[in-house]
C-alpha atoms as a PDB file:
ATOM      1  CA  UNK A   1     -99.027  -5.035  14.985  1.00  0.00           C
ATOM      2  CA  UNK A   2     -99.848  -1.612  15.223  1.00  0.00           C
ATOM      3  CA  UNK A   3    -103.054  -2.073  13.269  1.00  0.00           C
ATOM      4  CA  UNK A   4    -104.170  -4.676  15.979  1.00  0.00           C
ATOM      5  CA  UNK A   5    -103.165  -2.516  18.818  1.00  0.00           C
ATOM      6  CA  UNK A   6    -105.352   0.638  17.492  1.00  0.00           C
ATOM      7  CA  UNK A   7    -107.972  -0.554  15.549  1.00  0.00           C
ATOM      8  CA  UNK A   8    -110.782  -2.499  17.585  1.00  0.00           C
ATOM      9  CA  UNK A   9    -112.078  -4.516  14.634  1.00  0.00           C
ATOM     10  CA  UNK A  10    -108.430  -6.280  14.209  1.00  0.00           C
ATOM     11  CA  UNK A  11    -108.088  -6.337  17.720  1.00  0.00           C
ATOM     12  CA  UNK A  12    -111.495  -8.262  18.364  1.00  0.00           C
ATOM     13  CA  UNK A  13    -110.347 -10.450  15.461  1.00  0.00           C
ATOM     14  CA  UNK A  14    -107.267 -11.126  16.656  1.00  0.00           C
ATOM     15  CA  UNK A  15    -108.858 -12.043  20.307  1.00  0.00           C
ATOM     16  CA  UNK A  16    -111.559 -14.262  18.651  1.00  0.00           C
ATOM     17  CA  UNK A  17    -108.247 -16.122  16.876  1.00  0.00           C
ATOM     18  CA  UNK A  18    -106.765 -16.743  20.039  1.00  0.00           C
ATOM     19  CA  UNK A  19    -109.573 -18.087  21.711  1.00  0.00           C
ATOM     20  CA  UNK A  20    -110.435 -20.516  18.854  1.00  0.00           C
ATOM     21  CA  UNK A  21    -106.609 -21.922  18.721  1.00  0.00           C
ATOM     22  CA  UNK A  22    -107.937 -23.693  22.313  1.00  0.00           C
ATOM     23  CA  UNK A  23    -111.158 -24.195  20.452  1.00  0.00           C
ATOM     24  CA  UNK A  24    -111.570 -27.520  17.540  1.00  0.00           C
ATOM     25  CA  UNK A  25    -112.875 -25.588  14.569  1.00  0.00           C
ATOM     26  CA  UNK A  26    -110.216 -24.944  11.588  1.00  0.00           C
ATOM     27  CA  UNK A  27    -112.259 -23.505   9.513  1.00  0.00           C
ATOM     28  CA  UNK A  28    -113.709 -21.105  12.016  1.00  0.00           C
ATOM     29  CA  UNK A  29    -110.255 -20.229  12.464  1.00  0.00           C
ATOM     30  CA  UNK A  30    -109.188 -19.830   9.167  1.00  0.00           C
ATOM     31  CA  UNK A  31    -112.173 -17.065   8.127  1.00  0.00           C
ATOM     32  CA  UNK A  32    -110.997 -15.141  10.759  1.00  0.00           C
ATOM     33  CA  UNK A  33    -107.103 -15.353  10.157  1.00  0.00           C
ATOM     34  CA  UNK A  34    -108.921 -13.948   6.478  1.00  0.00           C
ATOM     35  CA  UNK A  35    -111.101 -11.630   7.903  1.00  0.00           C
ATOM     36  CA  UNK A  36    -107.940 -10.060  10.189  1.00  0.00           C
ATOM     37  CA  UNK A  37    -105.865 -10.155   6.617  1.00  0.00           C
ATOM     38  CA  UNK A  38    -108.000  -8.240   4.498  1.00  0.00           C
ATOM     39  CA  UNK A  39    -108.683  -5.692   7.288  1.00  0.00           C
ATOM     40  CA  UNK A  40    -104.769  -5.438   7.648  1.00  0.00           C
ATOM     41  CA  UNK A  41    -105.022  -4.696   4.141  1.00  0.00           C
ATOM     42  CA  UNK A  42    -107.288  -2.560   3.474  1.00  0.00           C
ATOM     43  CA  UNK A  43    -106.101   0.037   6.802  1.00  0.00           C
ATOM     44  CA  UNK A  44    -102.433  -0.510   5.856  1.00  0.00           C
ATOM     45  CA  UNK A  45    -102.548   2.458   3.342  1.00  0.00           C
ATOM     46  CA  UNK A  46    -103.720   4.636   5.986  1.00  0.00           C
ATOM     47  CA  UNK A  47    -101.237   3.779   8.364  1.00  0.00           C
ATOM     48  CA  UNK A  48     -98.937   3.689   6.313  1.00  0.00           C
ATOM     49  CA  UNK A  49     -99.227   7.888   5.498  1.00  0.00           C
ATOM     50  CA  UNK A  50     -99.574   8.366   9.044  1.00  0.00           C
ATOM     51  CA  UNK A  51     -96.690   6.959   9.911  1.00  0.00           C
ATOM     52  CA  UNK A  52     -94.739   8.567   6.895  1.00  0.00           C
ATOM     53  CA  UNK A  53     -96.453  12.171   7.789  1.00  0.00           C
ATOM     54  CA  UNK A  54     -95.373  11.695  11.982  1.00  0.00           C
ATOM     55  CA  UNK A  55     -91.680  11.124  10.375  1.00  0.00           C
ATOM     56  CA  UNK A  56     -91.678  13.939   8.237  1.00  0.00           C
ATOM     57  CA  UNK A  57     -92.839  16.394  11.021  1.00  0.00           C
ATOM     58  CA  UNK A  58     -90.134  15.072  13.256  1.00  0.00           C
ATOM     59  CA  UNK A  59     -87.361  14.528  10.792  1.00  0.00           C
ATOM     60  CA  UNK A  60     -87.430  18.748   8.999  1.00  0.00           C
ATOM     61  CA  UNK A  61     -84.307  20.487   8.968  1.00  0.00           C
ATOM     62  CA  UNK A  62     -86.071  23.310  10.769  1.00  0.00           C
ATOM     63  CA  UNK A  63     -87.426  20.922  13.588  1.00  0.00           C
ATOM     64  CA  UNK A  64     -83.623  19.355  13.643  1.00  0.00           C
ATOM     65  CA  UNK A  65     -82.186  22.855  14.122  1.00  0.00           C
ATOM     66  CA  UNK A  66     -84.543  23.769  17.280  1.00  0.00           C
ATOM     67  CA  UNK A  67     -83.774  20.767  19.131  1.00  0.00           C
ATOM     68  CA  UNK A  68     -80.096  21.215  18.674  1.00  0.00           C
ATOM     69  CA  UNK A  69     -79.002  18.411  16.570  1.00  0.00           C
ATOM     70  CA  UNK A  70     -77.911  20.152  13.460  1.00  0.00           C
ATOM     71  CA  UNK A  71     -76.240  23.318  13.329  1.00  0.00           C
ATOM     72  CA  UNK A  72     -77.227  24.497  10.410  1.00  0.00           C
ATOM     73  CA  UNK A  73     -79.515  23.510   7.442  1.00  0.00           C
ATOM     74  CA  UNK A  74     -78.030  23.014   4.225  1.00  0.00           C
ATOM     75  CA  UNK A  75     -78.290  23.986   0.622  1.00  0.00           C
ATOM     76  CA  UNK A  76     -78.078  20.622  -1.281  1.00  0.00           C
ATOM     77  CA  UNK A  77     -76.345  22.798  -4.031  1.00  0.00           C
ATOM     78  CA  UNK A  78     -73.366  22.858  -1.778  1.00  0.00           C
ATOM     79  CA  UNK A  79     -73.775  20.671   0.264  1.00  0.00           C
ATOM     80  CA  UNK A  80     -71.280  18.484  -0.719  1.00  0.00           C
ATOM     81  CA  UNK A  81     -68.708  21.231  -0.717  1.00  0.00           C
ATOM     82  CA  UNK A  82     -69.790  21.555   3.165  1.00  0.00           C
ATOM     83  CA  UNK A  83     -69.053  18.050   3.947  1.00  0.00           C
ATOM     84  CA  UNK A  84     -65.642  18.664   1.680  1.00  0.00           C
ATOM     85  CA  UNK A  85     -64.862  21.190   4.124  1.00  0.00           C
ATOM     86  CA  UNK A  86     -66.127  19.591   7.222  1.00  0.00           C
ATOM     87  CA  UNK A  87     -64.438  15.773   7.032  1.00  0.00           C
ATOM     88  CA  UNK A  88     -60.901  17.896   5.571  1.00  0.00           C
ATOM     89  CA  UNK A  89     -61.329  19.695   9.021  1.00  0.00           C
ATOM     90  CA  UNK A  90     -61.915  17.031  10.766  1.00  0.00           C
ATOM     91  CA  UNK A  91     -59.131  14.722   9.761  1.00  0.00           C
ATOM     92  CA  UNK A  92     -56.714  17.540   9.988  1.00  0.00           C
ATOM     93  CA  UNK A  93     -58.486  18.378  13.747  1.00  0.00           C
ATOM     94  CA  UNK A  94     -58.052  14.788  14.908  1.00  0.00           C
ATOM     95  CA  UNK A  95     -54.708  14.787  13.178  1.00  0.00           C
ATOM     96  CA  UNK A  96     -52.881  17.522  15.390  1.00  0.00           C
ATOM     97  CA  UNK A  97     -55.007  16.149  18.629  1.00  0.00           C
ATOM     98  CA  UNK A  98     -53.513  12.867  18.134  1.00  0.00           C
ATOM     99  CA  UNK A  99     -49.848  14.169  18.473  1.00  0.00           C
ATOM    100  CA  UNK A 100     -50.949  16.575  21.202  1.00  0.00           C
ATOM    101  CA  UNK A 101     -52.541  13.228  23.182  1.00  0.00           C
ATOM    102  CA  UNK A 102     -48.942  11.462  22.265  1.00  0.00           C
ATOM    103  CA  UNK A 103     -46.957  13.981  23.976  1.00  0.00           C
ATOM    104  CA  UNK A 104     -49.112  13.900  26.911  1.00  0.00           C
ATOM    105  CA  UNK A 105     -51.314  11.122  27.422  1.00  0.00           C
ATOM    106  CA  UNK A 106     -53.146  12.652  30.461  1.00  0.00           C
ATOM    107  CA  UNK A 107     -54.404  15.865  28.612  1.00  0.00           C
ATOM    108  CA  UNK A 108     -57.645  14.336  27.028  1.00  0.00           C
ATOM    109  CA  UNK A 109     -59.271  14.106  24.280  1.00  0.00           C
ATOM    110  CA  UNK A 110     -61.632  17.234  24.564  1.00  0.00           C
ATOM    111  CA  UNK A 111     -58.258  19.025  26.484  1.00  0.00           C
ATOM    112  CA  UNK A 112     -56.669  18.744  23.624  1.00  0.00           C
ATOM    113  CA  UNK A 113     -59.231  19.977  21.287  1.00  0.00           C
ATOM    114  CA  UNK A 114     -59.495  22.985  23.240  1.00  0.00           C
ATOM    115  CA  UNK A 115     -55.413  23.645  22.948  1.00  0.00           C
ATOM    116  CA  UNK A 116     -56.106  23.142  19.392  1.00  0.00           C
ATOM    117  CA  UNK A 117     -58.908  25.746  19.431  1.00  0.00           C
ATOM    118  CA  UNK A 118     -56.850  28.065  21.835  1.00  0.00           C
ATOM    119  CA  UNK A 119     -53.739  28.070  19.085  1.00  0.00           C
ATOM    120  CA  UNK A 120     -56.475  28.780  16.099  1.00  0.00           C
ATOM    121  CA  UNK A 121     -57.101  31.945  18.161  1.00  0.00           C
ATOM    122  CA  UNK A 122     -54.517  33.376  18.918  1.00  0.00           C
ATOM    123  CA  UNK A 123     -53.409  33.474  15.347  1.00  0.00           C
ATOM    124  CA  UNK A 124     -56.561  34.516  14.283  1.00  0.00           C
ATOM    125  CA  UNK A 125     -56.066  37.433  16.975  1.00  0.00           C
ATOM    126  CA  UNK A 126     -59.392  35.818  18.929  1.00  0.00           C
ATOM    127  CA  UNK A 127     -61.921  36.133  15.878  1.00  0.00           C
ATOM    128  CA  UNK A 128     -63.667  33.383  17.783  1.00  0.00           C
ATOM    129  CA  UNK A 129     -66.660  33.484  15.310  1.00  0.00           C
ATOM    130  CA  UNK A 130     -64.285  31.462  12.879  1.00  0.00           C
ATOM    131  CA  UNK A 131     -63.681  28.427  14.903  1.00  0.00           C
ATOM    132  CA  UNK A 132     -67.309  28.001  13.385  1.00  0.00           C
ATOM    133  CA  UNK A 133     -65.916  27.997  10.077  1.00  0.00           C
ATOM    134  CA  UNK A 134     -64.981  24.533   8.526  1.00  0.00           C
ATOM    135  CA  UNK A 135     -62.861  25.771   5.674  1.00  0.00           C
ATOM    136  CA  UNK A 136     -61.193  28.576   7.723  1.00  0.00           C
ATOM    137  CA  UNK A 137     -60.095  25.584  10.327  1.00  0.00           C
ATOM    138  CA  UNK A 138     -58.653  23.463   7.575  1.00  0.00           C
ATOM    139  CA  UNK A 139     -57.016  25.705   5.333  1.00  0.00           C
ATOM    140  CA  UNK A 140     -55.509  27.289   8.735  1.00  0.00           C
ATOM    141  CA  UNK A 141     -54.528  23.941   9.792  1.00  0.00           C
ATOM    142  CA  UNK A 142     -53.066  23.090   6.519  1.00  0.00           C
ATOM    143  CA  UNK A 143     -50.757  25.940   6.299  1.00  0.00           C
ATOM    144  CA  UNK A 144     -49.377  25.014   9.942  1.00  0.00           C
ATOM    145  CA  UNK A 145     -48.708  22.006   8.220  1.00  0.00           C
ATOM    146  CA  UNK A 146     -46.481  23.493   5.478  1.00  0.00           C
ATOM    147  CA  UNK A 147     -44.939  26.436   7.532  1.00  0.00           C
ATOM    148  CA  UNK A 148     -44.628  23.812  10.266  1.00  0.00           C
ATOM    149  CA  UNK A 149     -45.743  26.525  12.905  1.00  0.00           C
ATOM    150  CA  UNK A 150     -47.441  23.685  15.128  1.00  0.00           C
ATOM    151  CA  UNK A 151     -43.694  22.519  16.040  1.00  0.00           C
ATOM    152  CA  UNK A 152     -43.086  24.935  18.130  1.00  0.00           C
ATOM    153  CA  UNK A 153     -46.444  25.007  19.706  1.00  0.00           C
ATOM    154  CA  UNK A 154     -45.379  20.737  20.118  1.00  0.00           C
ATOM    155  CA  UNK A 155     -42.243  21.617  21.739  1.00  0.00           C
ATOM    156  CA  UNK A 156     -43.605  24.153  24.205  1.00  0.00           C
ATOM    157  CA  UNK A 157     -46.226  21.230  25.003  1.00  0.00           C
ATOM    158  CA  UNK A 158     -43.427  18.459  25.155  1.00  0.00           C
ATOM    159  CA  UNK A 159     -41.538  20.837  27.586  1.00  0.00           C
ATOM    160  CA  UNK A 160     -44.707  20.887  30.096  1.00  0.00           C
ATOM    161  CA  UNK A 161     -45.377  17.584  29.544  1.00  0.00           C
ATOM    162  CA  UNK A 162     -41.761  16.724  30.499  1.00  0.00           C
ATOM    163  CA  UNK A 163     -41.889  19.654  33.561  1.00  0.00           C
ATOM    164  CA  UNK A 164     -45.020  18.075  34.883  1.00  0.00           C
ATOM    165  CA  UNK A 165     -43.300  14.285  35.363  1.00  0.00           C
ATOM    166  CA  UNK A 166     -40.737  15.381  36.896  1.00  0.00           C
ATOM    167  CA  UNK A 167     -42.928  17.463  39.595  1.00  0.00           C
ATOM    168  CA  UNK A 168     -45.561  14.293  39.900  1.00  0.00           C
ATOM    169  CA  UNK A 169     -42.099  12.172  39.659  1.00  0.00           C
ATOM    170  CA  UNK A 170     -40.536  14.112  42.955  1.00  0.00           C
ATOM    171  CA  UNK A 171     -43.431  14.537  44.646  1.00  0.00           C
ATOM    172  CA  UNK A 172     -43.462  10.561  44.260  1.00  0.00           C
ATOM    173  CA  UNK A 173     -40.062  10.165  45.554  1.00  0.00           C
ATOM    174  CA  UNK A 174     -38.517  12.782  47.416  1.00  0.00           C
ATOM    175  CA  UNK A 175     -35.214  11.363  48.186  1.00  0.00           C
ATOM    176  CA  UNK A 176     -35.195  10.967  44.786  1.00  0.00           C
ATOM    177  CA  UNK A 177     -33.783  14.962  44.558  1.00  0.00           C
ATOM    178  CA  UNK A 178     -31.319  14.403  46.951  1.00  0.00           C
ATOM    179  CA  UNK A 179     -29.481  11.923  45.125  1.00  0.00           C
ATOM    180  CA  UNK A 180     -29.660  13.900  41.794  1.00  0.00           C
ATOM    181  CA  UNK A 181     -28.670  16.867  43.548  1.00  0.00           C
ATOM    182  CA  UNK A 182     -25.402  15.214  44.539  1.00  0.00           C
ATOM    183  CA  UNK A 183     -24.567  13.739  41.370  1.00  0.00           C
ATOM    184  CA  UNK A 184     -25.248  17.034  39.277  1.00  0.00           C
ATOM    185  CA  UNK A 185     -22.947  19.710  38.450  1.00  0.00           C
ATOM    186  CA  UNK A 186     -23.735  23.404  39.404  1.00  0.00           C
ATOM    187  CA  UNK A 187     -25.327  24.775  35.829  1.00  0.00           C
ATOM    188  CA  UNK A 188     -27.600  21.605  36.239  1.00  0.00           C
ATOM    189  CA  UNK A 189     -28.845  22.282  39.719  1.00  0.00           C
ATOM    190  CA  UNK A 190     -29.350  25.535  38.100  1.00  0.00           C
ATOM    191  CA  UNK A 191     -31.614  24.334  35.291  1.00  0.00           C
ATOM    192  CA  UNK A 192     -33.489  22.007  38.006  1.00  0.00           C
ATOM    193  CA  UNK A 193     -33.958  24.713  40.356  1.00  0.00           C
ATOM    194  CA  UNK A 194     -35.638  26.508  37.171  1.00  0.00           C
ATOM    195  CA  UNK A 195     -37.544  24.056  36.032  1.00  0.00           C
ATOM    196  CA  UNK A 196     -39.053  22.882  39.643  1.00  0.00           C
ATOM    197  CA  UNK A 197     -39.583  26.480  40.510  1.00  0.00           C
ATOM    198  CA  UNK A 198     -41.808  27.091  36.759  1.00  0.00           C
ATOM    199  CA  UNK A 199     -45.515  26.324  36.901  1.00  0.00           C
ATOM    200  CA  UNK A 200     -46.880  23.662  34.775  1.00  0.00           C
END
């Protein structure tokens, strides 16, 4: 189709085609349809490197990393110990944003990426250059796995999870305090009166 579009020899012979189709002569008809084949034919090999040479000019590593949709080029010696690195990350990543986005459904999914980011640096005492670093991420978030140092980071996030109902919950209802007030014993008015009085 292309070859009909650009070249004006196919393109007259695909014209003179179309006109004899209203027209009575087969045979006409047929030398042309042969005609328009062998031209196809013999221009297809051109076409053919010009369309392989416009991919390869658009498709480079270097032209992929200007416009922003790689982030690096690779080495295909290691490359497949990137991509070890990178899906381990990943699934370990997703992982710990899944039970963020369990404990509070509201957060996000990019929200709680960021939380995930935020924890990697503070223990990495904000070397922010290693949030870059696909290994670094999943060995880090393996050994949060083992020494379990994500569960208090889960509890602290279940707490404001938990804080932040029971603001949106009174702001909701507010005769709704009233009645707990009434019912509840002086140490918990005094953990209500702490937690309504905390910021979430």
């Amino acid at each position: 189709r292309t070859i009909r579009r650009l070249d004006p020899v196919s393109r007259e012979l695909a014209a003179e085609i179309n006109l004899s189709i209203t027209g009575s002569v087969n045979s006409a008809k047929e030398e042309l349809e042969r005609q328009l084949a062998e031209r196809e034919k013999s221009l297809f090999p051109v076409y053919q490197q010009a369309a392989v040479m416009f991919c390869d000019l658009h498709d480079t590593p270097g032209r992929m990393l200007e416009k922003g949709v790689i982030r690096e080029i690779l080495d295909w010696r290691s490359s497949r110990q990137f991509f070890y690195w990178r899906l381990k990350r990943r699934l370990g990543e997703n992982k710990v944003v899944k039970t963020i986005l369990s404990l509070d459904p509201s957060m996000g999914y990019q929200s709680a990426s960021k939380c995930v980011e935020q924890w990697f640096n503070e223990d990495k005492r904000n070397d922010t250059a290693q949030w870059s670093q696909d290994k670094v991420v999943a060995e880090w978030l393996e050994q949060c796995q083992q020494t379990l140092s994500l569960d208090d980071r889960m509890k602290t996030l279940r707490k404001q999870s938990a804080r932040h109902d029971i603001h949106r919950l009174f702001e909701t209802y507010p005769d709704l305090l009233s009645e707990i007030l009434t019912d509840a014993t002086d140490d918990q008015r005094t953990q209500l009166n702490q937690i309504l009085n905390t910021k979430t």
